[in-house]
C-alpha atoms as a PDB file:
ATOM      1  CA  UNK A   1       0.000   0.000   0.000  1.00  0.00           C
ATOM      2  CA  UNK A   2       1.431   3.184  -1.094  1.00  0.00           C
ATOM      3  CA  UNK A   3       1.082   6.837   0.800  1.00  0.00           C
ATOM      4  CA  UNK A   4      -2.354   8.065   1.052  1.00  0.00           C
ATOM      5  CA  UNK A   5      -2.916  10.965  -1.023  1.00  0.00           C
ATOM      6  CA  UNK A   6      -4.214  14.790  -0.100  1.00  0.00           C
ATOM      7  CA  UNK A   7      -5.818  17.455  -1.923  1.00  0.00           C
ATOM      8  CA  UNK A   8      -5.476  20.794  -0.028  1.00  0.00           C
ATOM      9  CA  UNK A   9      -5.353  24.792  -1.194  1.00  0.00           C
ATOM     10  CA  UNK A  10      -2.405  26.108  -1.445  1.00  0.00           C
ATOM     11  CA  UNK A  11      -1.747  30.264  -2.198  1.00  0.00           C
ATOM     12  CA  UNK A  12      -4.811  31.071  -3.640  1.00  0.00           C
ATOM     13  CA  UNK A  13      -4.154  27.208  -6.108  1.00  0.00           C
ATOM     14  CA  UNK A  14      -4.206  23.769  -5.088  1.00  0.00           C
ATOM     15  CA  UNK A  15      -1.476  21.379  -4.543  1.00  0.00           C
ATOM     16  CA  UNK A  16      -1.651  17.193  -4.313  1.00  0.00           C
ATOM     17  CA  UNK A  17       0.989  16.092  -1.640  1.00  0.00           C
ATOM     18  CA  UNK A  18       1.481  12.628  -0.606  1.00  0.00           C
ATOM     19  CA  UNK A  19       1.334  11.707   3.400  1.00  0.00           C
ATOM     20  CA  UNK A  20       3.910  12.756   5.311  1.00  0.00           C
ATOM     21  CA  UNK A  21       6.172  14.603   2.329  1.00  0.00           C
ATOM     22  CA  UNK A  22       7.687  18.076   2.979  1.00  0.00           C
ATOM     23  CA  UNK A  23       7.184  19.071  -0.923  1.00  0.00           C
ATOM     24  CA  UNK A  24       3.898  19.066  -3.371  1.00  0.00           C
ATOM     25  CA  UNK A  25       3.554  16.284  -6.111  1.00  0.00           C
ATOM     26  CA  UNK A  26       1.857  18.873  -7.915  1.00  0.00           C
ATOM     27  CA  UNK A  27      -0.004  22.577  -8.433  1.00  0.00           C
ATOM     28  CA  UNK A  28      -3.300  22.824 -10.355  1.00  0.00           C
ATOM     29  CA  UNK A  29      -4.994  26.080 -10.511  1.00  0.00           C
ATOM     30  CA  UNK A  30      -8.303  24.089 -10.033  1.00  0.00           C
ATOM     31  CA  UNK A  31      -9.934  21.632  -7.334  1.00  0.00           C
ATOM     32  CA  UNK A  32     -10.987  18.927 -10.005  1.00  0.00           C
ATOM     33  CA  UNK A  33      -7.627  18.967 -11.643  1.00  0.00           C
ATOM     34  CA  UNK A  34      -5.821  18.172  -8.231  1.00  0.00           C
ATOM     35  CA  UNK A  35      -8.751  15.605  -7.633  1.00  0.00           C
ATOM     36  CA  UNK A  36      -8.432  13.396 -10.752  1.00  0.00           C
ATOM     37  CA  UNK A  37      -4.576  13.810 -10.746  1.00  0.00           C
ATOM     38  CA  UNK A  38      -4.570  12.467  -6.920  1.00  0.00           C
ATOM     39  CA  UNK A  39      -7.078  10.252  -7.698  1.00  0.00           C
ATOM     40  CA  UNK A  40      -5.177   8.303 -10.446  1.00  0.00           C
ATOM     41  CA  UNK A  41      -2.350   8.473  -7.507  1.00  0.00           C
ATOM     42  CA  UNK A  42      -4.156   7.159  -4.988  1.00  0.00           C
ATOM     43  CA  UNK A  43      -5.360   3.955  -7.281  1.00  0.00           C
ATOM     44  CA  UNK A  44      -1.884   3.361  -8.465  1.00  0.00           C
ATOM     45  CA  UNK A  45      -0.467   2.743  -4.895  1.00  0.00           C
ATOM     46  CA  UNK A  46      -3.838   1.366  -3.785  1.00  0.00           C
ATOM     47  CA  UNK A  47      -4.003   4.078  -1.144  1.00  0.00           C
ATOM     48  CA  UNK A  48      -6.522   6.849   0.430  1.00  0.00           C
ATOM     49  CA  UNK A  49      -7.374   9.994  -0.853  1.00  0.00           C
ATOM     50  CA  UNK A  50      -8.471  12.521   1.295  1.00  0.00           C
ATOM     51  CA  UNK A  51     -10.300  15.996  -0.378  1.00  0.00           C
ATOM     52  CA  UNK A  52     -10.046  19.000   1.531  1.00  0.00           C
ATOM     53  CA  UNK A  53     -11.654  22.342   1.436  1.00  0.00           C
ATOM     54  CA  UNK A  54     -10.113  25.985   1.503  1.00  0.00           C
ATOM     55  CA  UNK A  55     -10.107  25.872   5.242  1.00  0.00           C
ATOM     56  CA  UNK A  56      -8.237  22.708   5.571  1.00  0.00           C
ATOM     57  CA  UNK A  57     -10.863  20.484   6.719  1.00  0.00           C
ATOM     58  CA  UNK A  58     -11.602  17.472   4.976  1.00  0.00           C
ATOM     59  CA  UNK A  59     -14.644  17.106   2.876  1.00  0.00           C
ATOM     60  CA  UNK A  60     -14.213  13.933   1.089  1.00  0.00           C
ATOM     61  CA  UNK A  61     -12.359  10.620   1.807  1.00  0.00           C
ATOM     62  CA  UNK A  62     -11.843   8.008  -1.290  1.00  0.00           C
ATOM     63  CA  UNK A  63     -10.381   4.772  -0.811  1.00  0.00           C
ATOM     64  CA  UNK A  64      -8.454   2.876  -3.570  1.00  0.00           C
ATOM     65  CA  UNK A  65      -7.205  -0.083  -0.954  1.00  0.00           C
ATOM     66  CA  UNK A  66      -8.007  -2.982   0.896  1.00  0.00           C
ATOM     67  CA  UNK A  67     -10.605  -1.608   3.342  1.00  0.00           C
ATOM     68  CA  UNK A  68     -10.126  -3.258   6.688  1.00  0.00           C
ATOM     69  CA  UNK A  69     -13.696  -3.719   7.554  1.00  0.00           C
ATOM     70  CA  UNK A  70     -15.870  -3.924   4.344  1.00  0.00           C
ATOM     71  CA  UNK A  71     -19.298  -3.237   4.141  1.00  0.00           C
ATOM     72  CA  UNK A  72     -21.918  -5.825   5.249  1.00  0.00           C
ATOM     73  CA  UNK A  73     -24.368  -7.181   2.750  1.00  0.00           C
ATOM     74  CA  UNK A  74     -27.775  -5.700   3.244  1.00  0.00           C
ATOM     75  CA  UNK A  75     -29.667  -8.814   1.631  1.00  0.00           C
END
C-alpha cells in the first residue's frame, strides 16, 4: 500500500501532496484537476485519498485499498 494521497489549497491554487512529504507532487490552478490527478495516484499505490476544502478540513475521503472492515451485505 502506497502513501495516502491529499488534496489541499495552497496560495490562492491547489497542490496534491502525498502523506507525510515536505514538498507538493503537484499545483493545479483548479480543485478537479488536483482531484483526478490524486485520484489516479491514490489507485496506483492502492491508497486513500483525502479531499479538503479551503479551510483545511476534509470534505471527502476516497479509498483505492483494501478496506479493513468492508461493508456488510444488506440482503
Amino acid at each position: 500500500m502506497g502513501k495516502d494521497q491529499h488534496v489541499v489549497p495552497h496560495n490562492g491554487d491547489w497542490a496534491v501532496k502525498g502523506n507525510g512529504n515536505d514538498r507538493f507532487t503537484k499545483i493545479t490552478s483548479t480543485q478537479k484537476e488536483a482531484i483526478d490527478y490524486a485520484r489516479k495516484i491514490a489507485q496506483n499505490q492502492e491508497s486513500e485519498l483525502f479531499i479538503h476544502r479551503k479551510d483545511g478540513s476534509i470534505r471527502n475521503r476516497d479509498s483505492f485499498g483494501n478496506d479493513s472492515c468492508p461493508p456488510k451485505d444488506n440482503k
